[in-house]
N, C-alpha and C. Protein backbone atom coordinates (compact mmCIF):
# COMPACT_ATOMS: atom_id res chain seq x y z
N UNK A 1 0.84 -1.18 0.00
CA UNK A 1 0.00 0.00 0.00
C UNK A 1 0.89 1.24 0.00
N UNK A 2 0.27 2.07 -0.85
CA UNK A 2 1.69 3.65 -0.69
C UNK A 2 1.40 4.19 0.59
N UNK A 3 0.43 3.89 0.77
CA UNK A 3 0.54 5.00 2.37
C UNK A 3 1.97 4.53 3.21
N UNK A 4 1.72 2.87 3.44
CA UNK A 4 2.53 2.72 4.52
C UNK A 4 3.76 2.73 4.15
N UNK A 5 3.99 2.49 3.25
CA UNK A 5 5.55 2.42 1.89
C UNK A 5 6.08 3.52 1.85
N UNK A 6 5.42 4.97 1.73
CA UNK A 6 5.62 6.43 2.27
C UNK A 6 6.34 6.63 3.27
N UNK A 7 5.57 6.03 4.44
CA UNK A 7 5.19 5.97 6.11
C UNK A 7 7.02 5.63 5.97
N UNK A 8 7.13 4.37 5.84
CA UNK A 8 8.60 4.00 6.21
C UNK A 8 9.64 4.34 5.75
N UNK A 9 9.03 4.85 4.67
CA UNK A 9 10.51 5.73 3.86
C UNK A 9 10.74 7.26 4.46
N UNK A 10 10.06 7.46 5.44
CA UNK A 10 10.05 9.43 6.10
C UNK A 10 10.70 8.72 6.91
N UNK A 11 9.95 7.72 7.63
CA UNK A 11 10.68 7.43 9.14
C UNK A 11 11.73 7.07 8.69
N UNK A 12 12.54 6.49 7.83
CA UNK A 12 13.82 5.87 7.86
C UNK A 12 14.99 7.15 7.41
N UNK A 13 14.14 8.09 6.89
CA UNK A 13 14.96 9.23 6.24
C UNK A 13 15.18 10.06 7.87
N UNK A 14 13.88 9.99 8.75
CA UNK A 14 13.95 11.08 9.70
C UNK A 14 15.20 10.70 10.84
N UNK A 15 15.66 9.28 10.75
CA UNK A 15 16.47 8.97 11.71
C UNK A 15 17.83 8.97 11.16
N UNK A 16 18.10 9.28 9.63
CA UNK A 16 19.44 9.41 8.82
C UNK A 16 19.97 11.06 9.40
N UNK A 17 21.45 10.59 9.28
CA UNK A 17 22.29 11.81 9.52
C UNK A 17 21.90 12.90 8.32
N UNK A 18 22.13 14.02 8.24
CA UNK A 18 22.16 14.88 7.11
C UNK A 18 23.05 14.60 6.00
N UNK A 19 22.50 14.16 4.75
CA UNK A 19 23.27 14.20 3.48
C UNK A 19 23.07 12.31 3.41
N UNK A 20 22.90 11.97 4.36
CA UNK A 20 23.27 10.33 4.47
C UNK A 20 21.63 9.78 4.27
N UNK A 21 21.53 8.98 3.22
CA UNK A 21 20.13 8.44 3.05
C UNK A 21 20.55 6.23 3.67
N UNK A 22 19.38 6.04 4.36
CA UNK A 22 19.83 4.62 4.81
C UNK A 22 19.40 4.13 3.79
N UNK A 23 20.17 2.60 3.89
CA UNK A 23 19.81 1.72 2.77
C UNK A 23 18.43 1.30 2.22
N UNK A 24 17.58 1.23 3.94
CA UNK A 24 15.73 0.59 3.68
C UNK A 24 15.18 1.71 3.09
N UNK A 25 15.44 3.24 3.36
CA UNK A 25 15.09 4.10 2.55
C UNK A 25 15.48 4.51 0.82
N UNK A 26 16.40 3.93 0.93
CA UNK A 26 17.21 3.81 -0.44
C UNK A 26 16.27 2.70 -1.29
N UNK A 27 16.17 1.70 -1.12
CA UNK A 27 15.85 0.19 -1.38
C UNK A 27 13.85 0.74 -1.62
N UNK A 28 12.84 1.40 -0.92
CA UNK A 28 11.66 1.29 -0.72
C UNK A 28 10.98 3.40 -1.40
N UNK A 29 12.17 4.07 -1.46
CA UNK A 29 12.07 5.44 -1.42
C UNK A 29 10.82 4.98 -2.67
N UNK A 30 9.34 5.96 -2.46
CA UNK A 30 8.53 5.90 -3.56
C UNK A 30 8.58 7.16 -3.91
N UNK A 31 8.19 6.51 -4.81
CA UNK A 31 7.78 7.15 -6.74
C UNK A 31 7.11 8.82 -5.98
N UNK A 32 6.27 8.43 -5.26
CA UNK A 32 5.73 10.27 -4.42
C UNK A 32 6.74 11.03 -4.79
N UNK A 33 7.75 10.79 -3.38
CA UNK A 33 8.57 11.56 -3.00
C UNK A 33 9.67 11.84 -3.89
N UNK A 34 10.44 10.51 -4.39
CA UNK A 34 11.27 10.67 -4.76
C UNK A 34 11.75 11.51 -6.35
N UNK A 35 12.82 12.26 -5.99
CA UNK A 35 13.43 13.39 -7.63
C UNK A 35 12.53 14.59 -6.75
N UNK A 36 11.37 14.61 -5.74
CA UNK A 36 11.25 16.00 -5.59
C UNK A 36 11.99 16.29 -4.34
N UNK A 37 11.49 17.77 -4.02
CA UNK A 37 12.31 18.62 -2.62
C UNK A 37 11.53 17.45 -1.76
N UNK A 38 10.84 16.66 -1.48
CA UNK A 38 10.38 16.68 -0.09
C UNK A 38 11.72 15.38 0.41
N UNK A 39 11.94 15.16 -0.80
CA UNK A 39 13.02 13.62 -0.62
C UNK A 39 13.89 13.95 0.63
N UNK A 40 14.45 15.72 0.64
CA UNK A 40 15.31 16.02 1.74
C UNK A 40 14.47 16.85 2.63
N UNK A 41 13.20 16.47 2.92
CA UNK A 41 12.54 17.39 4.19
C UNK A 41 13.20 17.29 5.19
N UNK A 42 13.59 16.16 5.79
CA UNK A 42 14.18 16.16 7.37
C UNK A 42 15.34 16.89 7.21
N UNK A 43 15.96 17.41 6.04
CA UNK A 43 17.16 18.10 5.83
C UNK A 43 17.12 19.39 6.02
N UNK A 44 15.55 19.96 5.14
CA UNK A 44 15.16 21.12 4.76
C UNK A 44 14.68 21.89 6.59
N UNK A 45 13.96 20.54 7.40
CA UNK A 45 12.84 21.02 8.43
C UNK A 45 13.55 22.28 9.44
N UNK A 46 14.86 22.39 9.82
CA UNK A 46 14.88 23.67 10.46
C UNK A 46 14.84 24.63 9.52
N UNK A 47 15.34 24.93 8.67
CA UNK A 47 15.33 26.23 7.71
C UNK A 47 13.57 26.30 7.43
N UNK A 48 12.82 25.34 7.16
CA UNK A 48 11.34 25.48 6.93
C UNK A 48 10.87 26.34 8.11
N UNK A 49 11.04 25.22 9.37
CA UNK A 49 10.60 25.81 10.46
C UNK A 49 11.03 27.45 10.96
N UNK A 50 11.95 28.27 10.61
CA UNK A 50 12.34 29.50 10.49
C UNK A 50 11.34 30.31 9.92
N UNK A 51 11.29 29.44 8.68
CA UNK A 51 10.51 30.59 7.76
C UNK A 51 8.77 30.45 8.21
N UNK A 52 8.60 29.35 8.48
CA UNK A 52 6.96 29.31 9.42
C UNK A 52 7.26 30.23 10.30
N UNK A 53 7.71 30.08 11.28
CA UNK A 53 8.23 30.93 12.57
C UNK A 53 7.86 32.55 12.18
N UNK A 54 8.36 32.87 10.75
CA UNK A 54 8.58 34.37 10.77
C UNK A 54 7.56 34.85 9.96
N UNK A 55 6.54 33.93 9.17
CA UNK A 55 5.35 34.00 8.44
C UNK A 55 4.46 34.57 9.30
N UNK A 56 3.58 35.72 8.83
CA UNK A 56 2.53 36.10 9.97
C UNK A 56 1.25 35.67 9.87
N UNK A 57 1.26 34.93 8.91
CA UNK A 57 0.00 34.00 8.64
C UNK A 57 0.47 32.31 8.86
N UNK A 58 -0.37 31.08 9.04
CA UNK A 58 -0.18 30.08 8.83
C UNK A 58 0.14 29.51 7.64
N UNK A 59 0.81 29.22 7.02
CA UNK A 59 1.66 28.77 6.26
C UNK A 59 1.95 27.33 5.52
N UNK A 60 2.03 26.97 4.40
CA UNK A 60 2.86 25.49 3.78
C UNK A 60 4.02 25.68 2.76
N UNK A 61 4.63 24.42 2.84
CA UNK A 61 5.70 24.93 2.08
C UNK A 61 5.30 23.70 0.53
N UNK A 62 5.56 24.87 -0.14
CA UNK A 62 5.34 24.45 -2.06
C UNK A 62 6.35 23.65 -2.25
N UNK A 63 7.80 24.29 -2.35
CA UNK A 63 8.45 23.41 -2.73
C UNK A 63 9.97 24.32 -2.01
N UNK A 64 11.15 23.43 -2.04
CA UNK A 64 11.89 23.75 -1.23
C UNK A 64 13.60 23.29 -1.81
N UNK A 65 14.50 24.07 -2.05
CA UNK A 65 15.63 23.98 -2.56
C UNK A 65 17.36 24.55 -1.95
N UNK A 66 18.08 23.34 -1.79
CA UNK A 66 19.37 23.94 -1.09
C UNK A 66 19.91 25.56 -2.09
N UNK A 67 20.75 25.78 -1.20
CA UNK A 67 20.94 27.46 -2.22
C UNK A 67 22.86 27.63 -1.24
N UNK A 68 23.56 28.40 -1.87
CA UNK A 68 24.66 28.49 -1.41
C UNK A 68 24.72 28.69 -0.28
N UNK A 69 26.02 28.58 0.06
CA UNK A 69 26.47 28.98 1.79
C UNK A 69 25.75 28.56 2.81
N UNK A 70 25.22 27.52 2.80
CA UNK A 70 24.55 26.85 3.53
C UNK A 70 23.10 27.21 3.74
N UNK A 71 22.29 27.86 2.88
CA UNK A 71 21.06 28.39 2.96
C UNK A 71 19.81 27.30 1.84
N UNK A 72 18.39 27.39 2.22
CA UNK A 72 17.23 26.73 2.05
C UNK A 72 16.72 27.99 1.42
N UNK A 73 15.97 27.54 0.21
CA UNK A 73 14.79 28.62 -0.91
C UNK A 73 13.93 27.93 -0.28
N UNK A 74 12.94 28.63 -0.44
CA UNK A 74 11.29 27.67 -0.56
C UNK A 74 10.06 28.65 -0.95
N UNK A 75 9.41 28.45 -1.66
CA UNK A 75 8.12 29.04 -1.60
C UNK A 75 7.07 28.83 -0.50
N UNK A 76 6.54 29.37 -0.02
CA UNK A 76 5.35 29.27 1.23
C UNK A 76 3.82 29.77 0.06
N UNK A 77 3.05 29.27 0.89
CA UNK A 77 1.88 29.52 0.56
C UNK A 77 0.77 29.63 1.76
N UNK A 78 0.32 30.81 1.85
CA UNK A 78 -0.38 31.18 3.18
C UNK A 78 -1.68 30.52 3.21
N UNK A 79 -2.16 30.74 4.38
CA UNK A 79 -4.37 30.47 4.56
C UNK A 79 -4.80 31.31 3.84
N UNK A 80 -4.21 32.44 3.24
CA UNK A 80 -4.95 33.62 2.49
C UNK A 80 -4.85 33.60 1.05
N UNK A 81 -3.58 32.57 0.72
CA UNK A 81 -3.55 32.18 -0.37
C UNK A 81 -2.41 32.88 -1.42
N UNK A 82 -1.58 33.81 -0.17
CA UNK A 82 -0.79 34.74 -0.76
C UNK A 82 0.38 33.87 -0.85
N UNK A 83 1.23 33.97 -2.05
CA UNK A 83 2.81 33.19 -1.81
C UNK A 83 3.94 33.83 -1.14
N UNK A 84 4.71 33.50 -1.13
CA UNK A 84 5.89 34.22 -0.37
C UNK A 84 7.37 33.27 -0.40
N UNK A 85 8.57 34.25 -0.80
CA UNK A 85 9.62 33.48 -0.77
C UNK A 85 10.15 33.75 0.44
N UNK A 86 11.03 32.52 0.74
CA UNK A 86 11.65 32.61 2.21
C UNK A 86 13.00 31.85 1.92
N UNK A 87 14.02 32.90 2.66
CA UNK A 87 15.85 31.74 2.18
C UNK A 87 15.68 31.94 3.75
N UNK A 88 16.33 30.99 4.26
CA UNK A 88 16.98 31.11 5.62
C UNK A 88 17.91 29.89 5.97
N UNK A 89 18.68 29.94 6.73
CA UNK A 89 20.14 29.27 7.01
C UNK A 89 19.62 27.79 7.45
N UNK A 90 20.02 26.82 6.43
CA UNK A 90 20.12 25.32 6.76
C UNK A 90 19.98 24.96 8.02
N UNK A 91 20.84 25.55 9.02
CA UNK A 91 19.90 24.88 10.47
C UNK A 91 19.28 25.68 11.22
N UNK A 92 18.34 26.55 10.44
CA UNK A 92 17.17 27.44 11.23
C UNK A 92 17.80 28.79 11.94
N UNK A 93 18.97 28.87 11.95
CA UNK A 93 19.58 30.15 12.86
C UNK A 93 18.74 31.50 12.56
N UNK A 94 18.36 31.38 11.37
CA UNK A 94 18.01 32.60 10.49
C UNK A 94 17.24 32.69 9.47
N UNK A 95 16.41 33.96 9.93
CA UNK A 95 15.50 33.83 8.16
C UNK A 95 16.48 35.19 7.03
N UNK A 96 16.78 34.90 6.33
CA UNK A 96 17.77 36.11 5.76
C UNK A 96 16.56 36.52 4.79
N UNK A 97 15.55 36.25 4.43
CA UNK A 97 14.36 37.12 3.60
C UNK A 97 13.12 36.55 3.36
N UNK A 98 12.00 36.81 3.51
CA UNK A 98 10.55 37.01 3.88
C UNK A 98 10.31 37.56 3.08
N UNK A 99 9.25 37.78 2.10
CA UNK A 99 8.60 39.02 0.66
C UNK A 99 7.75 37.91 0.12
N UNK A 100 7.05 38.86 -0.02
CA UNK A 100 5.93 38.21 -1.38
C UNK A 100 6.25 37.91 -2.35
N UNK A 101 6.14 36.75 -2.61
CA UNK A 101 6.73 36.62 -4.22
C UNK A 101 6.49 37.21 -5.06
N UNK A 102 7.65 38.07 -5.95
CA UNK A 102 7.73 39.23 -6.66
C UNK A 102 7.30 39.30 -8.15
N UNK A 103 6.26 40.33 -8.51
CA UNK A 103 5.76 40.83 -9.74
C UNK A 103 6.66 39.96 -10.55
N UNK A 104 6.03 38.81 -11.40
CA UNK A 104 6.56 38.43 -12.56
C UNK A 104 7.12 37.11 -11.94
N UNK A 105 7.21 36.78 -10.70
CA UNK A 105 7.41 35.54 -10.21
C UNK A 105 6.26 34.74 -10.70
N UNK A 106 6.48 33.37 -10.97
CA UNK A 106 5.68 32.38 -11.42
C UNK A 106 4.77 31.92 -10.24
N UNK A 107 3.61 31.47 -10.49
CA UNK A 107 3.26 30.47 -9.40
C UNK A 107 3.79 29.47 -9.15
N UNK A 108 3.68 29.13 -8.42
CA UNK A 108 3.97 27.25 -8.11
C UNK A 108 3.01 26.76 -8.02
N UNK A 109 2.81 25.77 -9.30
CA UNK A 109 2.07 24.88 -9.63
C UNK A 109 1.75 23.55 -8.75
N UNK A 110 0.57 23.47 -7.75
CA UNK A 110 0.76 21.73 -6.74
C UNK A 110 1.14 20.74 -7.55
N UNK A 111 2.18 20.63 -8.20
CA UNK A 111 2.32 19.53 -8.71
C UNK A 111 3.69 18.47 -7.90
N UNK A 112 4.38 18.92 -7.30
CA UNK A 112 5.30 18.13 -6.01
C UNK A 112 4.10 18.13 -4.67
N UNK A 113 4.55 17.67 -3.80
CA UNK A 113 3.80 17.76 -2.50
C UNK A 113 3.86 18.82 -1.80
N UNK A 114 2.63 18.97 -0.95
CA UNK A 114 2.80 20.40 -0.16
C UNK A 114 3.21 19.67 0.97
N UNK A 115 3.65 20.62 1.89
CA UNK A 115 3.96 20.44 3.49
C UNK A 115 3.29 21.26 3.89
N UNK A 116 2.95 20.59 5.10
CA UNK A 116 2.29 21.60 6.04
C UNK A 116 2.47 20.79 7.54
N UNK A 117 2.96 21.83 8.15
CA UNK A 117 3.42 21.11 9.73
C UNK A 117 2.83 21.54 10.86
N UNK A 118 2.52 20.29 11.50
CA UNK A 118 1.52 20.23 12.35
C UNK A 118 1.85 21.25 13.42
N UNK A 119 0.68 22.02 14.14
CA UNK A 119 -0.51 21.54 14.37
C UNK A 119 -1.60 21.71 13.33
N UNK A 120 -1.01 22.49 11.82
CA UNK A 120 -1.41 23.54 11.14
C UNK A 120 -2.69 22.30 10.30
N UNK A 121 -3.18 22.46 9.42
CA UNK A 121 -4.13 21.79 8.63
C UNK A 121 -3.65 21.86 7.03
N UNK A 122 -3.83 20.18 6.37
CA UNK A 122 -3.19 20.30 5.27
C UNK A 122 -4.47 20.63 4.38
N UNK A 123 -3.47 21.27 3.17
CA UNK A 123 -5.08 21.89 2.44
C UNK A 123 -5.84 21.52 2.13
N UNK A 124 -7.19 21.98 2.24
CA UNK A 124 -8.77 21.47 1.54
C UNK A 124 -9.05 20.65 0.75
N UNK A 125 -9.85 19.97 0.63
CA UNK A 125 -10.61 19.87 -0.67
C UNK A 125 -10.54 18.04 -1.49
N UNK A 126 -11.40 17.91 -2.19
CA UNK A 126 -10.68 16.44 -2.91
C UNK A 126 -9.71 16.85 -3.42
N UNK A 127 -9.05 17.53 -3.42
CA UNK A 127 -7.44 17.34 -5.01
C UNK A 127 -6.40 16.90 -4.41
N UNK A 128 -6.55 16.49 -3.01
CA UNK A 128 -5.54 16.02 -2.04
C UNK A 128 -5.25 14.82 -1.64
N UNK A 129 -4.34 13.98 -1.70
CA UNK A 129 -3.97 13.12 -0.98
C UNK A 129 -3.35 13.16 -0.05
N UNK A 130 -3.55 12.78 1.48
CA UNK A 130 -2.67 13.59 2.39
C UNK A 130 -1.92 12.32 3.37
N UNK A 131 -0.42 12.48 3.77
CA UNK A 131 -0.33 11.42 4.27
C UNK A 131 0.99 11.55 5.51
N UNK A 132 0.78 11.55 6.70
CA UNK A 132 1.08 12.09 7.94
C UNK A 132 2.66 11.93 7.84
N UNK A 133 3.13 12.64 8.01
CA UNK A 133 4.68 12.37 8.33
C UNK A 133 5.12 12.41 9.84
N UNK A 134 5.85 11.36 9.97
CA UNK A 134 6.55 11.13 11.53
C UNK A 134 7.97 11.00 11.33
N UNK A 135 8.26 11.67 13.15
CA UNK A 135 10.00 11.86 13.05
C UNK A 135 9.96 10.51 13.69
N UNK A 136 11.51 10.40 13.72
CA UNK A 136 11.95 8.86 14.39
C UNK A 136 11.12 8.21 15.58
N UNK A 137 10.64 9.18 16.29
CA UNK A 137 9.56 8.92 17.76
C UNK A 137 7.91 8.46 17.42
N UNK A 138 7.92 8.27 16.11
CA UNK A 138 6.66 8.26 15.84
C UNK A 138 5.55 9.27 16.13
N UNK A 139 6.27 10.54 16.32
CA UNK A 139 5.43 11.45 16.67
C UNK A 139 5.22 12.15 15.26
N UNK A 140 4.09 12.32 14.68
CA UNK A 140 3.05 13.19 13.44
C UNK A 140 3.56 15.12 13.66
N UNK A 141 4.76 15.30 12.68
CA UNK A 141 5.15 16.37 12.61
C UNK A 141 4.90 17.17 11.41
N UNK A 142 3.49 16.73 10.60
CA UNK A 142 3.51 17.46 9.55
C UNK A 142 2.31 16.24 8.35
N UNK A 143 2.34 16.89 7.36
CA UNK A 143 1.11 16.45 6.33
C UNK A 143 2.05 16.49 4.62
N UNK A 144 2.63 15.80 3.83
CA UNK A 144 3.18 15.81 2.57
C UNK A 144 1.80 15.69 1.97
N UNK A 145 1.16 16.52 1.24
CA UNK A 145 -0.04 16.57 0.27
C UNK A 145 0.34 16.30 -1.42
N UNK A 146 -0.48 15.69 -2.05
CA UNK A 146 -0.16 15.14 -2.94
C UNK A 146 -1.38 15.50 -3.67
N UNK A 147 -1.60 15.98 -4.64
CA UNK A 147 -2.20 17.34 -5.44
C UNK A 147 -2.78 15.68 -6.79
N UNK A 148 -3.77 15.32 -6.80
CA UNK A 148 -4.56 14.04 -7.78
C UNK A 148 -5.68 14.86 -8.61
N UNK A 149 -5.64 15.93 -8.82
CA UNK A 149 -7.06 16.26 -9.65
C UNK A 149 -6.16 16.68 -10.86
């Protein structure tokens, strides 16, 4: 079943060192995740968590990309529906920029998975497939949405 095939490939990623993927995650990584940003969420999650932190609305993240000097891109997408780019430093120290995504910036299309981290609510509607992500403790730190319409 993909749910649970998902399920074990987060948990096995959430207990890997940074940069280091384990073998059962290597061996089972699905077709979802894998080739997009969420493949390195547990990589991405402090720099995410920064840019939630400094969002003044509730927040998900579109999609999410390493960037020099040790810094995380990502697009956010608010409850209001507004986008917003956010860089901030690989292990959360810092948000170095917050803005609306700028005149002539593209949308981001749901076509990778959204994040959205708990306690927050993953988005609406049938076009969603939604499927809980847990850190090594089995504790539910978030929602990877998967965009089917």
């Amino acid at each position: 079943m993909r749910i649970d095939r998902l399920a074990v490939v987060l948990s096995a990623l959430a207990v890997a060192a940074p940069g280091e993927r384990p073998a059962e995650a290597t061996e089972t990584m699905s077709a979802e995740i894998e080739g997009t940003w969420a493949e390195y969420l547990f990589d991405f999650l402090p720099a995410i968590d920064a840019c939630l932190a400094a969002s003044s609305e509730p927040a998900s993240v579109l999609t999410a990309r390493p960037m020099d000097q040790g810094k995380v891109g990502m697009r956010l997408v608010d409850v209001l529906d507004a986008e917003w780019d956010c860089v901030a430093e690989a292990d959360g120290e810092a948000v170095d920029l917050l803005q609306p995504a700028g005149e002539g910036s593209e949308p981001v299309p749901p076509v990778e998975p959204v994040f959205t981290r708990a306690p927050g609510a993953p988005p609406p509607g049938g076009c969603y497939e939604h499927q809980e992500v847990e850190d090594a403790s089995g504790e539910v730190i978030g929602w990877l949405s998967f965009h089917v319409c």
